[in-house]
Protein backbone atom coordinates (compact mmCIF):
# COMPACT_ATOMS: atom_id res chain seq x y z
CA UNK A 1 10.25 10.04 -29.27
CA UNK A 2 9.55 8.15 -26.44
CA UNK A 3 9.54 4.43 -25.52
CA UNK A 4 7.07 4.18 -23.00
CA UNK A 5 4.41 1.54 -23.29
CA UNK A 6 2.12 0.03 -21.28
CA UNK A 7 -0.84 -1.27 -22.55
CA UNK A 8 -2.41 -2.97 -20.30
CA UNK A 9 -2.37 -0.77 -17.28
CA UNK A 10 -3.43 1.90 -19.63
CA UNK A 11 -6.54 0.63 -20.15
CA UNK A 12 -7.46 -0.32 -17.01
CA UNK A 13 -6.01 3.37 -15.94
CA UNK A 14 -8.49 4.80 -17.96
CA UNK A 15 -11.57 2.44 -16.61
CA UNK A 16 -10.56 3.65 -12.65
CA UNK A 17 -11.21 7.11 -13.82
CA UNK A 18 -15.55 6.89 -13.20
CA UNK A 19 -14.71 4.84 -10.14
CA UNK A 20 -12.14 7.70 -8.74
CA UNK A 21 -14.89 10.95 -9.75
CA UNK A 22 -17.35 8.88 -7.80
CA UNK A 23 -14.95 8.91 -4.35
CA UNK A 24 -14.53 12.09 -4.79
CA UNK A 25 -11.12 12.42 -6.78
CA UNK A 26 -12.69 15.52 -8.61
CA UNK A 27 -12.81 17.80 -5.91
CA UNK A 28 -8.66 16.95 -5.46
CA UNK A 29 -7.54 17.52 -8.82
CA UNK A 30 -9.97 20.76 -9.09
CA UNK A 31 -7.52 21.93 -5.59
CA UNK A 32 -4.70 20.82 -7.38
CA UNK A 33 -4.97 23.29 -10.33
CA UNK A 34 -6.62 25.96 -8.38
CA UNK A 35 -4.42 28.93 -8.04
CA UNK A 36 -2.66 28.56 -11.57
CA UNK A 37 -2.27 30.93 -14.45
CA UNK A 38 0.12 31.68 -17.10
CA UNK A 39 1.88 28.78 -18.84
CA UNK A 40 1.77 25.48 -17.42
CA UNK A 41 3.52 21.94 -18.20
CA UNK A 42 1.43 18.53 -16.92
CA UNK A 43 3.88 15.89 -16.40
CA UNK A 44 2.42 12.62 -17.22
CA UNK A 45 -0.84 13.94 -17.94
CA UNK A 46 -2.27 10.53 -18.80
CA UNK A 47 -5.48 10.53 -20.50
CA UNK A 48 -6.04 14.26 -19.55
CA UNK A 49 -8.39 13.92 -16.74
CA UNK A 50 -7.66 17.30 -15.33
CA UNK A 51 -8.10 19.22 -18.94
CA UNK A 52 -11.52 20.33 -18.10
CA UNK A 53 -10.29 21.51 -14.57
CA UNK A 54 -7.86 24.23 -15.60
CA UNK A 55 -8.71 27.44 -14.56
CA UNK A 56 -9.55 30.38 -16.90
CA UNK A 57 -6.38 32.29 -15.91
CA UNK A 58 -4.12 29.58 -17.70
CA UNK A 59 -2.87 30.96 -20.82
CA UNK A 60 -1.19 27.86 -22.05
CA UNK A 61 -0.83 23.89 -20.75
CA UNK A 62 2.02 21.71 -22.54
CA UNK A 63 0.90 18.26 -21.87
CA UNK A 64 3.56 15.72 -21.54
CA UNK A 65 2.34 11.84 -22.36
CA UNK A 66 4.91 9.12 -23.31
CA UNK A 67 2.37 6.34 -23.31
CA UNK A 68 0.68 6.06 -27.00
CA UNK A 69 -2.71 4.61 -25.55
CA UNK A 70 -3.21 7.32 -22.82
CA UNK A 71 -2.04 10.68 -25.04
CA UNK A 72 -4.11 9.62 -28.06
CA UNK A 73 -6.94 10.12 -25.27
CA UNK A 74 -5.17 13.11 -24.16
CA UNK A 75 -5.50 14.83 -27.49
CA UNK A 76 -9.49 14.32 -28.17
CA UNK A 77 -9.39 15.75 -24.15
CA UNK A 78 -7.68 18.44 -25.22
CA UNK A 79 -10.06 19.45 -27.77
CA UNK A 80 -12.82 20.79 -25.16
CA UNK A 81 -10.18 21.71 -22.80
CA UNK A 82 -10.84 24.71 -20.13
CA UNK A 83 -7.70 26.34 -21.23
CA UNK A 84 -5.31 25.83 -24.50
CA UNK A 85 -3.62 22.52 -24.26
CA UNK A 86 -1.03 20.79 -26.50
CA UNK A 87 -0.22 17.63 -26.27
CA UNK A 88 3.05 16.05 -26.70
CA UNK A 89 5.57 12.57 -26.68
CA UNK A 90 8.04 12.89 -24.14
CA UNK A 91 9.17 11.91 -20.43
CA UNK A 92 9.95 13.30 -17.34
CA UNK A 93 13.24 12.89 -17.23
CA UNK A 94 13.87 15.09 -20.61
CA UNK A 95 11.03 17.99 -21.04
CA UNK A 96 10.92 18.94 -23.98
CA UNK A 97 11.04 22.68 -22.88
CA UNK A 98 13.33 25.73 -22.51
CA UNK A 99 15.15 26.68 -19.31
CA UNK A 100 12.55 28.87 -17.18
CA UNK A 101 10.09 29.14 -20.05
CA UNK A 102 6.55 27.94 -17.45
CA UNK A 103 5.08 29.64 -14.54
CA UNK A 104 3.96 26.11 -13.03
CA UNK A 105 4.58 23.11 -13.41
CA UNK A 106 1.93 19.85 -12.47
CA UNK A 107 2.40 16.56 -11.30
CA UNK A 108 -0.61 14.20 -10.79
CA UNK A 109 0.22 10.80 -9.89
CA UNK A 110 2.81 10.49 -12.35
CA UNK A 111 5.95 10.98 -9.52
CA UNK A 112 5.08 7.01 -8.28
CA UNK A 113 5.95 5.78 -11.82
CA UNK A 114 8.72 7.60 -13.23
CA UNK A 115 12.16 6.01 -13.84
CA UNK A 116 14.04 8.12 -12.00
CA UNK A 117 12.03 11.07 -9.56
CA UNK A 118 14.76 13.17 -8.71
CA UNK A 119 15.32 13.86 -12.37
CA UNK A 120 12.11 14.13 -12.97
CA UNK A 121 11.43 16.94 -10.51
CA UNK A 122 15.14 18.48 -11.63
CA UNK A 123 13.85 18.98 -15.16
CA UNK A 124 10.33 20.35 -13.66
CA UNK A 125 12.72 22.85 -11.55
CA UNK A 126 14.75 23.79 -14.74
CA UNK A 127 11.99 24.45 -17.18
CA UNK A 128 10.20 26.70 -14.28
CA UNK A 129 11.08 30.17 -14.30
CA UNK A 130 12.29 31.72 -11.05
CA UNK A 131 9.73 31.90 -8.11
CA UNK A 132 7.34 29.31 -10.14
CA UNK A 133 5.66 26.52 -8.78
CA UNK A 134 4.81 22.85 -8.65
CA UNK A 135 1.52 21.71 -7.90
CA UNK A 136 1.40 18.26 -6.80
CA UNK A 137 -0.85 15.35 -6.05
CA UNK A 138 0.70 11.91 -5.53
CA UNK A 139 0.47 9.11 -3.12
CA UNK A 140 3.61 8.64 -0.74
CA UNK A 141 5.58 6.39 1.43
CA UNK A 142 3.66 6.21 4.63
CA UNK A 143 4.46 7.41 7.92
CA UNK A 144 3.43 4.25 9.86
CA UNK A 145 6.51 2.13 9.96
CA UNK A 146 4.66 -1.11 9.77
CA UNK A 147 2.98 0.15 6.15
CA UNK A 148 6.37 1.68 5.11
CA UNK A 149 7.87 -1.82 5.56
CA UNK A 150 5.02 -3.32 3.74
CA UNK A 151 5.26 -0.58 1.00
CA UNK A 152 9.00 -1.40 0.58
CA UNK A 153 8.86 -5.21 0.51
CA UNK A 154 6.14 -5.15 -1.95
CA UNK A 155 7.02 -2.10 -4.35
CA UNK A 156 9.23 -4.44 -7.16
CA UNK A 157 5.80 -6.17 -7.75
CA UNK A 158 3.56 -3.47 -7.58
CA UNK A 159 5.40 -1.55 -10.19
CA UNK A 160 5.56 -4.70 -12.43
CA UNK A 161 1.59 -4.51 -12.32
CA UNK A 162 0.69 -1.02 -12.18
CA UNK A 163 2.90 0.27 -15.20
CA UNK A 164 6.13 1.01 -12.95
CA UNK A 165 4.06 2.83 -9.98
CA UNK A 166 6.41 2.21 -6.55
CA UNK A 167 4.14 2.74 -3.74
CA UNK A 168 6.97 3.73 -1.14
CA UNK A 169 8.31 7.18 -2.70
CA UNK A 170 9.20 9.73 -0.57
CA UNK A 171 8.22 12.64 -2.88
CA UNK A 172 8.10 15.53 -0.69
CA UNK A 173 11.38 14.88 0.37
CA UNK A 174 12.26 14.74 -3.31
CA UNK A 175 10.59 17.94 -3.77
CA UNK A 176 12.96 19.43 -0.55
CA UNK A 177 16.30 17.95 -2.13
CA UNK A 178 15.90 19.94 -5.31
CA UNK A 179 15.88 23.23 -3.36
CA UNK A 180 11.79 23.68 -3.32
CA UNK A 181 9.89 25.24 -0.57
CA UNK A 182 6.59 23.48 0.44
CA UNK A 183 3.98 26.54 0.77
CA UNK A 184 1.12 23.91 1.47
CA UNK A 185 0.68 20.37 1.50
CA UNK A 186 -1.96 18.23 3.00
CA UNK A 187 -2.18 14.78 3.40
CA UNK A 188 -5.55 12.49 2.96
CA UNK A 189 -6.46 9.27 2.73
CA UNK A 190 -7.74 7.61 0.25
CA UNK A 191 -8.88 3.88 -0.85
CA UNK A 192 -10.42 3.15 -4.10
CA UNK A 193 -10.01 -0.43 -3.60
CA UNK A 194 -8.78 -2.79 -1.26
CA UNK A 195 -5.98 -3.52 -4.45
CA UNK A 196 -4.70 0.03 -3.87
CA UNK A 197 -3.91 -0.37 0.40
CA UNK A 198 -0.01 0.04 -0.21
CA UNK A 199 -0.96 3.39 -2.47
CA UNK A 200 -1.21 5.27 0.14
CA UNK A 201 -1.49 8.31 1.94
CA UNK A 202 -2.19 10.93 -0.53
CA UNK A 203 -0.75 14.79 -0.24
CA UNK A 204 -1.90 17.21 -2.44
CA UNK A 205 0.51 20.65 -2.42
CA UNK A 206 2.65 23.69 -3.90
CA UNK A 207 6.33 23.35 -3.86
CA UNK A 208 8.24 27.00 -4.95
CA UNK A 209 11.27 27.18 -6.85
CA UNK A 210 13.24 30.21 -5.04
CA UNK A 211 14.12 33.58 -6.97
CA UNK A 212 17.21 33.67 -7.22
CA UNK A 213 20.53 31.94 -5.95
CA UNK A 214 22.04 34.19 -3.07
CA UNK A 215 25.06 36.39 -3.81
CA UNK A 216 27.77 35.35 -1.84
CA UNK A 217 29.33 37.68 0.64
CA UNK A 218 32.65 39.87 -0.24
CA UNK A 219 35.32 39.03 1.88
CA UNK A 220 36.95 42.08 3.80
């Protein structure tokens, strides 16, 4: 079981939710899930905002939630679901599924607050089977050195408030190391509040875990 807690941040994670539909935060997670079917895994799927946003060709969604507050929201969520959705206790670093047993794998602003990313997207990449995918929406280290710098110096305390979230991750190049393929990403900006400035920009994409390892070649 996991240890996760954050009560606090929970709570107030949950009250940003009306404030984020009514910026328009809707319309990203809807482009987020679009395209998926099959079986799915949500990584961090927090209170299960984007349960009602699954499309009809998703068979199954295993919803992982290590924070009590959040997944106890996740399960009534889950209830009047779009597609079936089970939720269980568990992290990112550890999923609590077989090798290759998902077609796609999700990640909604969960990457910023894991312990350790790269694991986290190695056990995504594991439980995917060959040729699946990872549909992501997270906010990143910026581009602009001067709000790179600011993200960096300021990241220790930002995580300490926001339940662990580091504002200065460079998650696509995370998603690169561990032998993905970006088919689409695109960046956008957005500012719920002038509290959130470091938490940004936003990309929203599909990573693609290859088919198969090449053969290598016979020597003459």
């Amino acid at each position: 079981m996991s240890t996760v807690s954050h009560p606090i941040f929970a709570r107030l994670y949950r009250r940003m939710h009306a404030r984020e539909d009514a910026l328009g935060v809707t319309d990203q997670r809807r482009e987020l899930l679009s395209g998926l079917a099959g079986k799915v895994v949500e990584v961090g799927c927090g209170d299960g905002a984007n349960f009602s946003l699954y499309p009809t060709t998703v068979t199954e969604v295993t919803a992982v939630e290590p924070e009590s507050y959040l997944r106890s929201y996740a399960q009534r969520a889950a209830k009047s679901a779009a597609a079936p959705v089970r939720v269980v206790d568990g992290t990112a670093d550890s999923l609590p599924l077989a090798d290759g047993s998902t077609d796609a794998a999700v990640a909604s602003l969960v990457l910023c607050s894991v312990t350790d990313p790269q694991q986290a997207v190695a056990e995504m990449v594991r439980v995917l089977r060959p040729g699946g995918t990872v549909h992501f929406l997270e906010h990143v280290l910026a581009d602009d050195p001067h709000l790179a710098r600011a993200q960096h110096r300021f990241a220790p305390l930002h995580a300490w408030i926001a339940g662990g979230c580091r504002p200065d991750r460079p998650t696509v190049d995370t998603l690169r190391q561990a032998g993905l393929s970006i088919e689409k990403l695109r960046p956008f900006d957005f500012l719920l509040s002038p509290v959130t400035r470091l938490s940004r920009p936003h990309v929203i994409g599909v990573a693609r875990k290859p088919t198969g390892v090449p053969r290598p070649e016979k020597s003459a």
